[in-house]
Each structure stands twice: as structure tokens, then as C-alpha cells.
PDB file of N, CA and C in Angstrom:
ATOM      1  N   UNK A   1      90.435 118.652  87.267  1.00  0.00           N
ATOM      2  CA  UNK A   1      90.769 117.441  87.963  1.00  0.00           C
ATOM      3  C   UNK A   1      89.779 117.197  89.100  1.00  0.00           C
ATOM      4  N   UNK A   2      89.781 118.233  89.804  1.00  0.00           N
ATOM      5  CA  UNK A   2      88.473 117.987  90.966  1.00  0.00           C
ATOM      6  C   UNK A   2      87.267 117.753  90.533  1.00  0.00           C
ATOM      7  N   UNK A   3      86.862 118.174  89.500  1.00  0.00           N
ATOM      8  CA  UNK A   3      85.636 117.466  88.733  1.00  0.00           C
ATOM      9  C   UNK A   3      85.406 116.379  88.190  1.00  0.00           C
ATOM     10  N   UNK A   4      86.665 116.611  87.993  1.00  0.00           N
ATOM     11  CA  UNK A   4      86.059 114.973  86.969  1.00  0.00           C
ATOM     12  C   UNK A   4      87.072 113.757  88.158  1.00  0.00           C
ATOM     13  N   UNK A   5      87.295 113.991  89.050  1.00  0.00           N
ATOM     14  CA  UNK A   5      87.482 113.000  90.421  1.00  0.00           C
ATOM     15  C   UNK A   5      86.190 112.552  91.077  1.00  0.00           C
ATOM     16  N   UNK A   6      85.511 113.957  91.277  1.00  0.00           N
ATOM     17  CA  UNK A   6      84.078 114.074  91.492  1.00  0.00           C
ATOM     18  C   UNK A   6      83.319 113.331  91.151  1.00  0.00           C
ATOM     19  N   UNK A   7      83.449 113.053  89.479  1.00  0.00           N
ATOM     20  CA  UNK A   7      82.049 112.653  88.926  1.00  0.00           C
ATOM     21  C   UNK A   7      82.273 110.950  89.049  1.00  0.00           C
ATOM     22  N   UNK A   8      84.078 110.591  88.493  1.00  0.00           N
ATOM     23  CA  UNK A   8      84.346 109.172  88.489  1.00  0.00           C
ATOM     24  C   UNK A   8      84.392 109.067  89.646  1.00  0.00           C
ATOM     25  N   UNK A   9      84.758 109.246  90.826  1.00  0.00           N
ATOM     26  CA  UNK A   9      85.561 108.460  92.045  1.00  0.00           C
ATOM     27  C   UNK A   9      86.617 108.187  92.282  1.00  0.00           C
ATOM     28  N   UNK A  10      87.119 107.835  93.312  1.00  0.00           N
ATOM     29  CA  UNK A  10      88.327 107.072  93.644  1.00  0.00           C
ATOM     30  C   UNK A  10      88.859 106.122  94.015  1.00  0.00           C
ATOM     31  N   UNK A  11      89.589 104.984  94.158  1.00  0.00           N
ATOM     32  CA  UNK A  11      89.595 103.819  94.890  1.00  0.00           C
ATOM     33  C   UNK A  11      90.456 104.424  96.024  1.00  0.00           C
ATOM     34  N   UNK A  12      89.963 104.313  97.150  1.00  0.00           N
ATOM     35  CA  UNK A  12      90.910 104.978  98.333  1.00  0.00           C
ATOM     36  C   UNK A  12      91.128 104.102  98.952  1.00  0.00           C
ATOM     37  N   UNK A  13      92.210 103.679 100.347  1.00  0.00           N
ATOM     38  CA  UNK A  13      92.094 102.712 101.662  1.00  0.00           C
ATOM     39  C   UNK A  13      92.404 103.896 102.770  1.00  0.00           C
ATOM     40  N   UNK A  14      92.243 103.237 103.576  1.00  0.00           N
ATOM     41  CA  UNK A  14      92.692 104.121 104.962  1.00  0.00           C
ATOM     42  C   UNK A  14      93.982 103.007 106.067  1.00  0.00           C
ATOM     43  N   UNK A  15      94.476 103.502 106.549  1.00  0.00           N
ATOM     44  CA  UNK A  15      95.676 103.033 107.594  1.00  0.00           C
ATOM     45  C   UNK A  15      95.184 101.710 108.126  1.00  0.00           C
ATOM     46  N   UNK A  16      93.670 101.579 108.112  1.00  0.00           N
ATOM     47  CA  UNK A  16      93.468 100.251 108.534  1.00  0.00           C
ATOM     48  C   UNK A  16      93.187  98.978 107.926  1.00  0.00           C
ATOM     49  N   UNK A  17      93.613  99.511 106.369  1.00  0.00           N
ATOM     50  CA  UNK A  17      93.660  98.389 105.172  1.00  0.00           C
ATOM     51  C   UNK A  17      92.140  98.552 104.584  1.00  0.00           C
ATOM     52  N   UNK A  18      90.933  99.579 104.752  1.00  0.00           N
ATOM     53  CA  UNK A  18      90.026  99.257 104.783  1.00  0.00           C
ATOM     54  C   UNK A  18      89.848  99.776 102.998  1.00  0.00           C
ATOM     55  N   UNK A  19      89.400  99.359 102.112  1.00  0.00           N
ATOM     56  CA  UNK A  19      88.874  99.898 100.378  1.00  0.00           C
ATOM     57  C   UNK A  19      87.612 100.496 100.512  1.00  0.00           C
ATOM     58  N   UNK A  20      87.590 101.473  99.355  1.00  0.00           N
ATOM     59  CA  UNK A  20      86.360 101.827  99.228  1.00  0.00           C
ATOM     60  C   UNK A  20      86.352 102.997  97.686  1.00  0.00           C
ATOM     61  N   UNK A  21      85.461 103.376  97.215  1.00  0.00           N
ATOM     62  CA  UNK A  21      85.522 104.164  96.301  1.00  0.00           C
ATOM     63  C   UNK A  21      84.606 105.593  97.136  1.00  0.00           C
ATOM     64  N   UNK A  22      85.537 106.507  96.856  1.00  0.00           N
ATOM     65  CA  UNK A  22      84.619 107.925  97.338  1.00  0.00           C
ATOM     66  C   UNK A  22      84.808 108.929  95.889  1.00  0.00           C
ATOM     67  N   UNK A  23      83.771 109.506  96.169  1.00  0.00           N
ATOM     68  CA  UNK A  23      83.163 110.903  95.357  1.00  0.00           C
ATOM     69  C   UNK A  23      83.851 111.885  95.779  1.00  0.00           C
ATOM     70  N   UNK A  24      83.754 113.059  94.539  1.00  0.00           N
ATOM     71  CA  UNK A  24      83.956 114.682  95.494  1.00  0.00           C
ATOM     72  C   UNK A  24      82.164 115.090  96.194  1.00  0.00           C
ATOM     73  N   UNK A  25      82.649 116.208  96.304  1.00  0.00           N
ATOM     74  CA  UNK A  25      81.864 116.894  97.427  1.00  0.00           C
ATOM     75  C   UNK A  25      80.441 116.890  96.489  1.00  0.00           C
ATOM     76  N   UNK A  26      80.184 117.471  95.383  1.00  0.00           N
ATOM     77  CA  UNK A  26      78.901 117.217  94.999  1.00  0.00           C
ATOM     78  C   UNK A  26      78.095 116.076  94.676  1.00  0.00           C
ATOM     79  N   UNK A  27      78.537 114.682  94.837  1.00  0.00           N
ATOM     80  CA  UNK A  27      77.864 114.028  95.203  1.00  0.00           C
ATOM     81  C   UNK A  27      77.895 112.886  96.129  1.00  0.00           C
ATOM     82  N   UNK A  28      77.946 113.681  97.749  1.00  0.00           N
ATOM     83  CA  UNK A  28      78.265 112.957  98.912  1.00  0.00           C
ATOM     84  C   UNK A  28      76.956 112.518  99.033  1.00  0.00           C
ATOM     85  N   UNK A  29      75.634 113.299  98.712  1.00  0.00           N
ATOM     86  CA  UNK A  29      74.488 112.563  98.878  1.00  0.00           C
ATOM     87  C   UNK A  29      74.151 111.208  97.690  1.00  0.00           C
ATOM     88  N   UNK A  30      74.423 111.265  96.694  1.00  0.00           N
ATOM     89  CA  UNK A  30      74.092 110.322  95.886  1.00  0.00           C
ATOM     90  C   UNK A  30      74.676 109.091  96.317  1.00  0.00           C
ATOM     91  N   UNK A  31      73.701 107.618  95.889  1.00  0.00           N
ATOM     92  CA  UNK A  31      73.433 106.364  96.083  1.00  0.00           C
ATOM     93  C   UNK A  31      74.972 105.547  96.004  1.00  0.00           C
ATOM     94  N   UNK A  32      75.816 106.162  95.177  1.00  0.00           N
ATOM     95  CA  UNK A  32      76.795 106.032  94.383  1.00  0.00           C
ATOM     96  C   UNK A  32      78.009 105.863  96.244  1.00  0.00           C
ATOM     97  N   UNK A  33      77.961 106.762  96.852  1.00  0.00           N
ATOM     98  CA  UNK A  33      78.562 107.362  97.559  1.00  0.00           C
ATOM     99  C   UNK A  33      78.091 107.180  99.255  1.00  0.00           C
ATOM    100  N   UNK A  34      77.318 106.139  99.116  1.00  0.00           N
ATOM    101  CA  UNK A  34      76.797 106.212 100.490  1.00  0.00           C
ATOM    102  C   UNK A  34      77.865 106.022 101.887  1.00  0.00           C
ATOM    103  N   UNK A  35      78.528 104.819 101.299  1.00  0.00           N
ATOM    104  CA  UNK A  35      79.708 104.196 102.070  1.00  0.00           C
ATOM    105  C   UNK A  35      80.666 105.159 102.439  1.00  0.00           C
ATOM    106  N   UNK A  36      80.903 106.246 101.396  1.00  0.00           N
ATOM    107  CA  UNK A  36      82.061 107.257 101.822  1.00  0.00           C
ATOM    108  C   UNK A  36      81.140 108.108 103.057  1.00  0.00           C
ATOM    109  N   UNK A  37      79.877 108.629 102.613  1.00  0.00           N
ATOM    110  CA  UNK A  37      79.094 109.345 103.534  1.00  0.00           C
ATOM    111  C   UNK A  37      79.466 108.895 105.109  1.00  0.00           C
ATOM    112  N   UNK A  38      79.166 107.416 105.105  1.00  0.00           N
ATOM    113  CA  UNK A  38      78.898 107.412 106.708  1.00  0.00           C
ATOM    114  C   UNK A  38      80.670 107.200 107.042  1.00  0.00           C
ATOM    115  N   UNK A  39      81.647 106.610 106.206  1.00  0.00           N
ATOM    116  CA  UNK A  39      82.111 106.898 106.666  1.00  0.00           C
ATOM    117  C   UNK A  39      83.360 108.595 107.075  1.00  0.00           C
ATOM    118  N   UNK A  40      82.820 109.176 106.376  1.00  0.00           N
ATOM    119  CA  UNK A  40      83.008 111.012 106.767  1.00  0.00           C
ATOM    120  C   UNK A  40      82.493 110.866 108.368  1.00  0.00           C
ATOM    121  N   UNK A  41      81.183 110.725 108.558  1.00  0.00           N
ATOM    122  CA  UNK A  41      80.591 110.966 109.766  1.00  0.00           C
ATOM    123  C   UNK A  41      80.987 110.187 110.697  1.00  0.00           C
ATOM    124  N   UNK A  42      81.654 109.069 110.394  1.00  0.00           N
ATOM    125  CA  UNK A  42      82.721 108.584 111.442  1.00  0.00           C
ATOM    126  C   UNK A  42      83.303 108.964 111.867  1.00  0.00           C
ATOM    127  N   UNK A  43      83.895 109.639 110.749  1.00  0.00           N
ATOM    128  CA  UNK A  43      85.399 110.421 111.405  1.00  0.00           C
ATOM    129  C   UNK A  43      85.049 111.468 111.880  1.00  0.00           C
ATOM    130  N   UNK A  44      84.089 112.171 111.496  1.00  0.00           N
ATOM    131  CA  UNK A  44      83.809 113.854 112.327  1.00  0.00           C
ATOM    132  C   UNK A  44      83.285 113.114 113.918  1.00  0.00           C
ATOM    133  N   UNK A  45      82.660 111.930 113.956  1.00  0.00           N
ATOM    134  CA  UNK A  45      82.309 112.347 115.254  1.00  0.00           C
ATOM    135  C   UNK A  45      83.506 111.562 116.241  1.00  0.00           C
ATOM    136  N   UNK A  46      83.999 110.711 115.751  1.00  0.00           N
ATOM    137  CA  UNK A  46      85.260 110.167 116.406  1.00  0.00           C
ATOM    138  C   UNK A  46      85.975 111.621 116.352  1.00  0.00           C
ATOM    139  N   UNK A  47      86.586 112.459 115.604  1.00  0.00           N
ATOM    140  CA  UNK A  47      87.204 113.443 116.554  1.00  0.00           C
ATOM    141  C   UNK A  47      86.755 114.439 117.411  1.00  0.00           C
ATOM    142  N   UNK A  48      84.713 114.695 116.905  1.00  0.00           N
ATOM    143  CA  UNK A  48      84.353 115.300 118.153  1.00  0.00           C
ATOM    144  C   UNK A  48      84.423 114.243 119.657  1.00  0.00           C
ATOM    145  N   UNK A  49      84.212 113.291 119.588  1.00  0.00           N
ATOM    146  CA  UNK A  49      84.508 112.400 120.976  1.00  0.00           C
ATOM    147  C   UNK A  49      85.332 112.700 121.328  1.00  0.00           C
ATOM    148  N   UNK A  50      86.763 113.036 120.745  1.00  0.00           N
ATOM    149  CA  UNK A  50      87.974 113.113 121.176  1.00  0.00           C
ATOM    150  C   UNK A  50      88.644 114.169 121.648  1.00  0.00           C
ATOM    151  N   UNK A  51      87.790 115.480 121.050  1.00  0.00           N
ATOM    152  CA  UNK A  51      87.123 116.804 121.298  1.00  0.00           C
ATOM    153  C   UNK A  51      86.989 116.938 122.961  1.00  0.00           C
ATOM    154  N   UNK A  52      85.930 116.412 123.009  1.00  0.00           N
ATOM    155  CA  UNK A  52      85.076 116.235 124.302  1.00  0.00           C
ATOM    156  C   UNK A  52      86.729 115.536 125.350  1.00  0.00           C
ATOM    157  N   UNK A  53      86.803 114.394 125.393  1.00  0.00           N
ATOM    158  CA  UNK A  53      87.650 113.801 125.986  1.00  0.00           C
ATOM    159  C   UNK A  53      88.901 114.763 126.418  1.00  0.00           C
ATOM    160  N   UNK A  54      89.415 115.019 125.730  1.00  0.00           N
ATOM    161  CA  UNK A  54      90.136 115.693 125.959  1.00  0.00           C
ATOM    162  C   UNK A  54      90.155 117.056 126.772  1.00  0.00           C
ATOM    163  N   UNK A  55      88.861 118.290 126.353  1.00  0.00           N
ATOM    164  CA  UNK A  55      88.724 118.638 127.144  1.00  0.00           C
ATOM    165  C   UNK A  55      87.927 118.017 128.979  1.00  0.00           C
ATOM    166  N   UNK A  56      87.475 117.266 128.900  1.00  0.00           N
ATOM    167  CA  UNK A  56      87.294 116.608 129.964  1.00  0.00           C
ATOM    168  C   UNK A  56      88.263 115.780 131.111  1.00  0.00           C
ATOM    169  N   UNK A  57      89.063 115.658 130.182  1.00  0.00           N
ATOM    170  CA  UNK A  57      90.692 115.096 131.309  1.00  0.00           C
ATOM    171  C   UNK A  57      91.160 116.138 131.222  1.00  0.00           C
ATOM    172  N   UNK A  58      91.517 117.251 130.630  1.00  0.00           N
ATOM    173  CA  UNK A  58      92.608 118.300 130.131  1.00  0.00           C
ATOM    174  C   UNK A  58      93.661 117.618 129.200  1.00  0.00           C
ATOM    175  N   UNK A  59      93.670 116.518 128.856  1.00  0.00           N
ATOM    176  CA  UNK A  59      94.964 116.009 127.952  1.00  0.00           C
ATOM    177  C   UNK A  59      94.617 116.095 126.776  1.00  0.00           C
ATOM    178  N   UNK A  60      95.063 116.453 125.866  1.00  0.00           N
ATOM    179  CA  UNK A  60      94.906 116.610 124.506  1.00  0.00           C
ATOM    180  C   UNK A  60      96.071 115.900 123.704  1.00  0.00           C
ATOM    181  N   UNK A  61      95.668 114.220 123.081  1.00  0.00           N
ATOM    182  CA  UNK A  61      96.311 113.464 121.759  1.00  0.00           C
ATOM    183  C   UNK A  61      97.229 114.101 121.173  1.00  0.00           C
ATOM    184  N   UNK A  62      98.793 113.706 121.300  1.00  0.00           N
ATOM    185  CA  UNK A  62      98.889 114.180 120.165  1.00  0.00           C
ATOM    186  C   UNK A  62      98.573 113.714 118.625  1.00  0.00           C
ATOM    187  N   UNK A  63      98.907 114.861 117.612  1.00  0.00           N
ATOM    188  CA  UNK A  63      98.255 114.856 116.381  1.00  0.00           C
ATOM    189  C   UNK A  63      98.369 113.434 115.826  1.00  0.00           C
ATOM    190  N   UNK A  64      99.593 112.851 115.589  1.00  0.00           N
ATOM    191  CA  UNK A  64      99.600 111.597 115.309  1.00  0.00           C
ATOM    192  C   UNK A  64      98.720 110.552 115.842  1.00  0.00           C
ATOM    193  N   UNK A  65      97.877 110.838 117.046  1.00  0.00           N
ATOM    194  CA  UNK A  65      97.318 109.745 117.733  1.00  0.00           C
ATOM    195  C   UNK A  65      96.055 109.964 117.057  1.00  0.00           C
ATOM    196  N   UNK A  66      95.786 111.147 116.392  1.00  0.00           N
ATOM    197  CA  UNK A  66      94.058 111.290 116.103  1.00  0.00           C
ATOM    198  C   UNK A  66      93.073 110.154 115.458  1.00  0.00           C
ATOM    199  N   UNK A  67      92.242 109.715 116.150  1.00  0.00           N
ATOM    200  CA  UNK A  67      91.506 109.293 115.550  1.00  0.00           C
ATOM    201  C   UNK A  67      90.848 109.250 114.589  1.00  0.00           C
ATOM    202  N   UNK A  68      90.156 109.939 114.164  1.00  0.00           N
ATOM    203  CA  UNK A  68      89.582 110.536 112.760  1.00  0.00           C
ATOM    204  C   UNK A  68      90.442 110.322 111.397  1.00  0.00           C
ATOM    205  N   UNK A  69      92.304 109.913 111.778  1.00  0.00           N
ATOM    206  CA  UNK A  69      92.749 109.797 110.344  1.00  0.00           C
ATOM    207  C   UNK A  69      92.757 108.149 110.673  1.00  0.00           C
ATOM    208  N   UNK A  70      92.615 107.091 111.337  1.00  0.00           N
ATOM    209  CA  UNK A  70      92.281 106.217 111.196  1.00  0.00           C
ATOM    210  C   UNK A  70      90.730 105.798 110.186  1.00  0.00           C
ATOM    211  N   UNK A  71      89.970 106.588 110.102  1.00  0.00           N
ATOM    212  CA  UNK A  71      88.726 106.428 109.464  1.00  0.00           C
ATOM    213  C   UNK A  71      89.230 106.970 108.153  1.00  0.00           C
ATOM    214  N   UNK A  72      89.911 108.068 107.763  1.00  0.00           N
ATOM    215  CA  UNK A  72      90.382 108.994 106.519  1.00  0.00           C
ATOM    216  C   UNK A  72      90.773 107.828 105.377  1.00  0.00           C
ATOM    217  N   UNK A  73      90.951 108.351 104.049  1.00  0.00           N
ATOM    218  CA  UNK A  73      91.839 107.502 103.298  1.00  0.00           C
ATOM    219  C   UNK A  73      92.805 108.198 103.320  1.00  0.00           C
ATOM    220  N   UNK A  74      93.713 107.683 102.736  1.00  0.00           N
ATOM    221  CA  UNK A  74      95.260 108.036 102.795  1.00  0.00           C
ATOM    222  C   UNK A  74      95.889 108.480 101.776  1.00  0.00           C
ATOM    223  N   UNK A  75      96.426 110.004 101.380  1.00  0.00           N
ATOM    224  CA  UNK A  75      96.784 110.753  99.899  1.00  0.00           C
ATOM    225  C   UNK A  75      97.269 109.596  99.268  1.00  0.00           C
ATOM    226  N   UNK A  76      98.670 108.503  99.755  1.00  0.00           N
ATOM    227  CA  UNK A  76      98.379 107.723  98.706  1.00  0.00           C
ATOM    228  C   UNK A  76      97.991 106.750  98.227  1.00  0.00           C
ATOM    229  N   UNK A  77      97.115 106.380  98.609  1.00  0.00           N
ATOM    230  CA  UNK A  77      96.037 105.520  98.075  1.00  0.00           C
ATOM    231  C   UNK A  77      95.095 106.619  96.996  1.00  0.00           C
ATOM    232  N   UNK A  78      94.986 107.577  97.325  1.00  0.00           N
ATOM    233  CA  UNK A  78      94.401 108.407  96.058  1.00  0.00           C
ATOM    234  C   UNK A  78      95.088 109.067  95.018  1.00  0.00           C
ATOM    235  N   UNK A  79      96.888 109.098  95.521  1.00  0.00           N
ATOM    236  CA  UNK A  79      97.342 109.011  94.203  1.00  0.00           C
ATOM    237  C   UNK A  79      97.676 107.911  93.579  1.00  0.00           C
ATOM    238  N   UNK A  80      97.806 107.098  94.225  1.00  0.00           N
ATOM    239  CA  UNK A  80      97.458 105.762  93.423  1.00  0.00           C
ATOM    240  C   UNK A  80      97.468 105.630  92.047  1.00  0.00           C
ATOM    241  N   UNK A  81      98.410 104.800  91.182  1.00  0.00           N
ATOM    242  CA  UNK A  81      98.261 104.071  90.108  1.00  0.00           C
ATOM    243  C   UNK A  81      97.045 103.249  89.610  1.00  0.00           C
ATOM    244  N   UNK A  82      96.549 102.437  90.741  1.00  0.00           N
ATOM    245  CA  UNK A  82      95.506 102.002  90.513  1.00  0.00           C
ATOM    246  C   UNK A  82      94.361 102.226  90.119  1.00  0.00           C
ATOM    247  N   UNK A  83      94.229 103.429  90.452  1.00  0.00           N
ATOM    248  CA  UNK A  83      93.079 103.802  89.486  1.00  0.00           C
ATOM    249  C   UNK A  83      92.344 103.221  88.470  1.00  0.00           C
ATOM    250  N   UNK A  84      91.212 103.316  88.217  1.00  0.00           N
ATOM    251  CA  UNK A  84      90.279 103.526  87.468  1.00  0.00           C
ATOM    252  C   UNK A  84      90.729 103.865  85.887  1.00  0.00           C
ATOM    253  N   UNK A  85      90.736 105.264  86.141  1.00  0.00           N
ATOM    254  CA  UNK A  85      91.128 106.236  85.490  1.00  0.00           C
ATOM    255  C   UNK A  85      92.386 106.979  85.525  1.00  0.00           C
ATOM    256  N   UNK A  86      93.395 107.370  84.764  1.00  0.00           N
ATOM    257  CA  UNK A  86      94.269 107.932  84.644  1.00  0.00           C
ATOM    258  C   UNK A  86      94.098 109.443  85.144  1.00  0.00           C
ATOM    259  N   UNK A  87      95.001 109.736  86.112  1.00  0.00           N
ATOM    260  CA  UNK A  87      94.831 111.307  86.295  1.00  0.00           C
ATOM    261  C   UNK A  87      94.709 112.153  85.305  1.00  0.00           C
ATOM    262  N   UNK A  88      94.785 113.854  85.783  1.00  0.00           N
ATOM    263  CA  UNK A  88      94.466 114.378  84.370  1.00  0.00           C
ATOM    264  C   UNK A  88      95.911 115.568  84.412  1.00  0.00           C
ATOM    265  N   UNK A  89      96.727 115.349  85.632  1.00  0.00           N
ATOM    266  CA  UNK A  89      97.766 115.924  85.767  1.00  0.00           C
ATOM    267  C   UNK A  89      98.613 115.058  86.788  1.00  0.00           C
ATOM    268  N   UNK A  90     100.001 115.173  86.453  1.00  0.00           N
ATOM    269  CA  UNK A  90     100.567 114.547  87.560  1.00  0.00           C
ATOM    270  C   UNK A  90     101.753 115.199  88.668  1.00  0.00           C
ATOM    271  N   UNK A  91     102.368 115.270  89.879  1.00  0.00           N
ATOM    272  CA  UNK A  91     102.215 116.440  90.913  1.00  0.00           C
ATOM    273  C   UNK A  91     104.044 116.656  90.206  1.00  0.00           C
ATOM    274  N   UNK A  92     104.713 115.908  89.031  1.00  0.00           N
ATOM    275  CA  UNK A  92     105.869 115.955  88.171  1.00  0.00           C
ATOM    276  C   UNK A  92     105.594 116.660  86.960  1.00  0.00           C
ATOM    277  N   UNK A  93     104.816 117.874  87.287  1.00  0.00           N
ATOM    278  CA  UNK A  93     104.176 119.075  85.770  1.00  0.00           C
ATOM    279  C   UNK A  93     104.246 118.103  84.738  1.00  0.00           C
ATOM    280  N   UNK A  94     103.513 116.985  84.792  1.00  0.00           N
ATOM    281  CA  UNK A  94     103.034 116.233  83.647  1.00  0.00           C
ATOM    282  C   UNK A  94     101.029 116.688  83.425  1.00  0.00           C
ATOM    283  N   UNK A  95     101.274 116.159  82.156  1.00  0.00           N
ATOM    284  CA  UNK A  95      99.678 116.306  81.739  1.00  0.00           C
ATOM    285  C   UNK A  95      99.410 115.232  81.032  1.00  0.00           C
ATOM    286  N   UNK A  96      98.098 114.482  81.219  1.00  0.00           N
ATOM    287  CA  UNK A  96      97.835 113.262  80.610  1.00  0.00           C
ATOM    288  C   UNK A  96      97.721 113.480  78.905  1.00  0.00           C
ATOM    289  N   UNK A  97      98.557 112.669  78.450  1.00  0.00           N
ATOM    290  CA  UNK A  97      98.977 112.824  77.289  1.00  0.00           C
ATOM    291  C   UNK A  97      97.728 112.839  75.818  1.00  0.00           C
ATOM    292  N   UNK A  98      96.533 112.273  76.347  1.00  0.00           N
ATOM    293  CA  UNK A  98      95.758 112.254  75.315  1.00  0.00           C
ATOM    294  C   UNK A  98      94.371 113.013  76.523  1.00  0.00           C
ATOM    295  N   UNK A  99      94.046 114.037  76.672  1.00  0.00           N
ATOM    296  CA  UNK A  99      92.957 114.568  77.734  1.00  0.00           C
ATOM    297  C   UNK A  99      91.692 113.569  77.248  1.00  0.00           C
ATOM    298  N   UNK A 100      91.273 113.012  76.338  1.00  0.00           N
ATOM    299  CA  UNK A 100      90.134 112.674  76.044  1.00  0.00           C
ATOM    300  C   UNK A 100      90.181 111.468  76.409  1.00  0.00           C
ATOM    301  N   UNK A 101      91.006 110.613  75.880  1.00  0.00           N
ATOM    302  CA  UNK A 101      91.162 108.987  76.481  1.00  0.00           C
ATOM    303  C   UNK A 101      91.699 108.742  78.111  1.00  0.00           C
ATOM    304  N   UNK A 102      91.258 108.526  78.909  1.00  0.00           N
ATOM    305  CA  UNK A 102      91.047 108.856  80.382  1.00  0.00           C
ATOM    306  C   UNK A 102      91.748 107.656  80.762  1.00  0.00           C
ATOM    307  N   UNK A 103      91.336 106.619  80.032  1.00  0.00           N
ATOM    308  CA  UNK A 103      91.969 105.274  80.530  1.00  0.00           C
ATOM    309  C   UNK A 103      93.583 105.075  80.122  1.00  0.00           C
ATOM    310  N   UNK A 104      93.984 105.666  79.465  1.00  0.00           N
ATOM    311  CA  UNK A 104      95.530 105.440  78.833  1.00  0.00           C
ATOM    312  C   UNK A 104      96.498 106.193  79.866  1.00  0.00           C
ATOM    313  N   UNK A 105      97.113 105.551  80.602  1.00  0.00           N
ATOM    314  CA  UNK A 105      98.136 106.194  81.944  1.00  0.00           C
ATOM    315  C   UNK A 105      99.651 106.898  80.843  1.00  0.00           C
ATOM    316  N   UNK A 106      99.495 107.270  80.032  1.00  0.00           N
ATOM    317  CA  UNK A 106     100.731 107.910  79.349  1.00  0.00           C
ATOM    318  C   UNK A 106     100.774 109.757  79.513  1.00  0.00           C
ATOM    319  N   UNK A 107     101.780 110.478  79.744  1.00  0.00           N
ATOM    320  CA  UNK A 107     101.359 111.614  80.372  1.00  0.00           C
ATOM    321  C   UNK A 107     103.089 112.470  79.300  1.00  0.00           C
ATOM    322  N   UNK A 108     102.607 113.889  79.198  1.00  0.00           N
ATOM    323  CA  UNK A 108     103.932 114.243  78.584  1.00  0.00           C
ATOM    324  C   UNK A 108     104.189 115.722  79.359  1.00  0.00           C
ATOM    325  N   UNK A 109     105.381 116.366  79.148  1.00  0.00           N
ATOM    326  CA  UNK A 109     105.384 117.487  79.825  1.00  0.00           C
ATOM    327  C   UNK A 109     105.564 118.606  78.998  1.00  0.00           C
ATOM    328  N   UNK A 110     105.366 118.640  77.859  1.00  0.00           N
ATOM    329  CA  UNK A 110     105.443 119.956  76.750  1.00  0.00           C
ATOM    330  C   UNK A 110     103.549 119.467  76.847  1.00  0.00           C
ATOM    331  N   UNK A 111     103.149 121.009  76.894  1.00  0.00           N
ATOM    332  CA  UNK A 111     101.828 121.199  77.148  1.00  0.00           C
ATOM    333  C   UNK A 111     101.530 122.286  75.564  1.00  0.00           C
TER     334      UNK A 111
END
């Protein structure tokens, strides 16, 4: 599943309504993936700012306030129906019912 998320993508949003399609990790550099890139580095440095800030007043956000998951997408938007592609497992010990046809959302649970 992490591979082949990897290779297709995802349609993700984040808390601020924002779309986008991201990659897995092996191809954060490719052309495909640029948009997810910068925005990763958004979010790492919005929570190092916040890093900093915090130690600099002594107050430290709580977790809910973090910045950085404002930039994040949101689990469900990546489990999402919408998709693309049909998962290749589902988190109800289902398994996509035909592994080869990717596009057909039908899933069974005798494996």
C-alpha cells in the first residue's frame, strides 16, 4: 500500500480547505511532487518558528494550536473515497477485491 500510494499519489486537503496531490517519500524530489515539497517545508519551518517563539516567551502552544497541522493534510482527506484509485486495503480487514484492477472501489473480507 505504501508503494503503490507512493508511486500514484493522493488527493489530500488540509484544515484550510487547501487541495493538492502528494507522493510518498521516494519521490518528494520529482517534478510530479513539487507542490507537496514546498509545502512539507512550510510546515517544518512554521513549527521551527514556533519552536523558537516559544522558547523565547517561555509559553509553549498548546498541541491543538500548532501550526504546522494547519499546512498538513488531513488523514481524512487521504482516506478519502475520492480517490483516484481504490485502496489496496481497507482499516475494516477488507482487501480490494480484484488487486489488479485498481480503479474498481469493491473490496471483500475472505482473503
Amino acid at each position: 500500500m505504501h508503494d503503490e500510494d507512493c508511486a500514484i499519489g493522493l488527493q489530500v486537503s488540509n484544515t484550510a480547505g487547501e487541495s493538492w496531490k502528494c507522493y510518498g517519500d521516494k519521490r518528494m524530489l520529482d517534478k510530479e511532487d513539487a507542490e507537496n515539497l514546498v509545502r512539507c517545508v512550510t510546515a517544518v519551518q512554521a513549527s521551527a518558528d514556533e519552536i523558537y517563539t516559544a522558547y523565547s516567551t517561555k509559553h509553549a502552544p498548546s498541541p491543538s494550536t500548532y501550526v504546522a497541522w494547519r499546512h498538513a493534510p488531513t488523514l481524512e482527506s487521504a482516506r478519502s473515497t475520492n480517490q483516484e484509485l481504490a485502496k489496496l486495503f481497507t482499516f475494516d480487514s477488507e482487501k480490494r477485491k480484484d488487486t489488479e484492477e485498481r480503479r474498481i472501489w469493491k473490496f471483500k473480507t475472505d482473503w
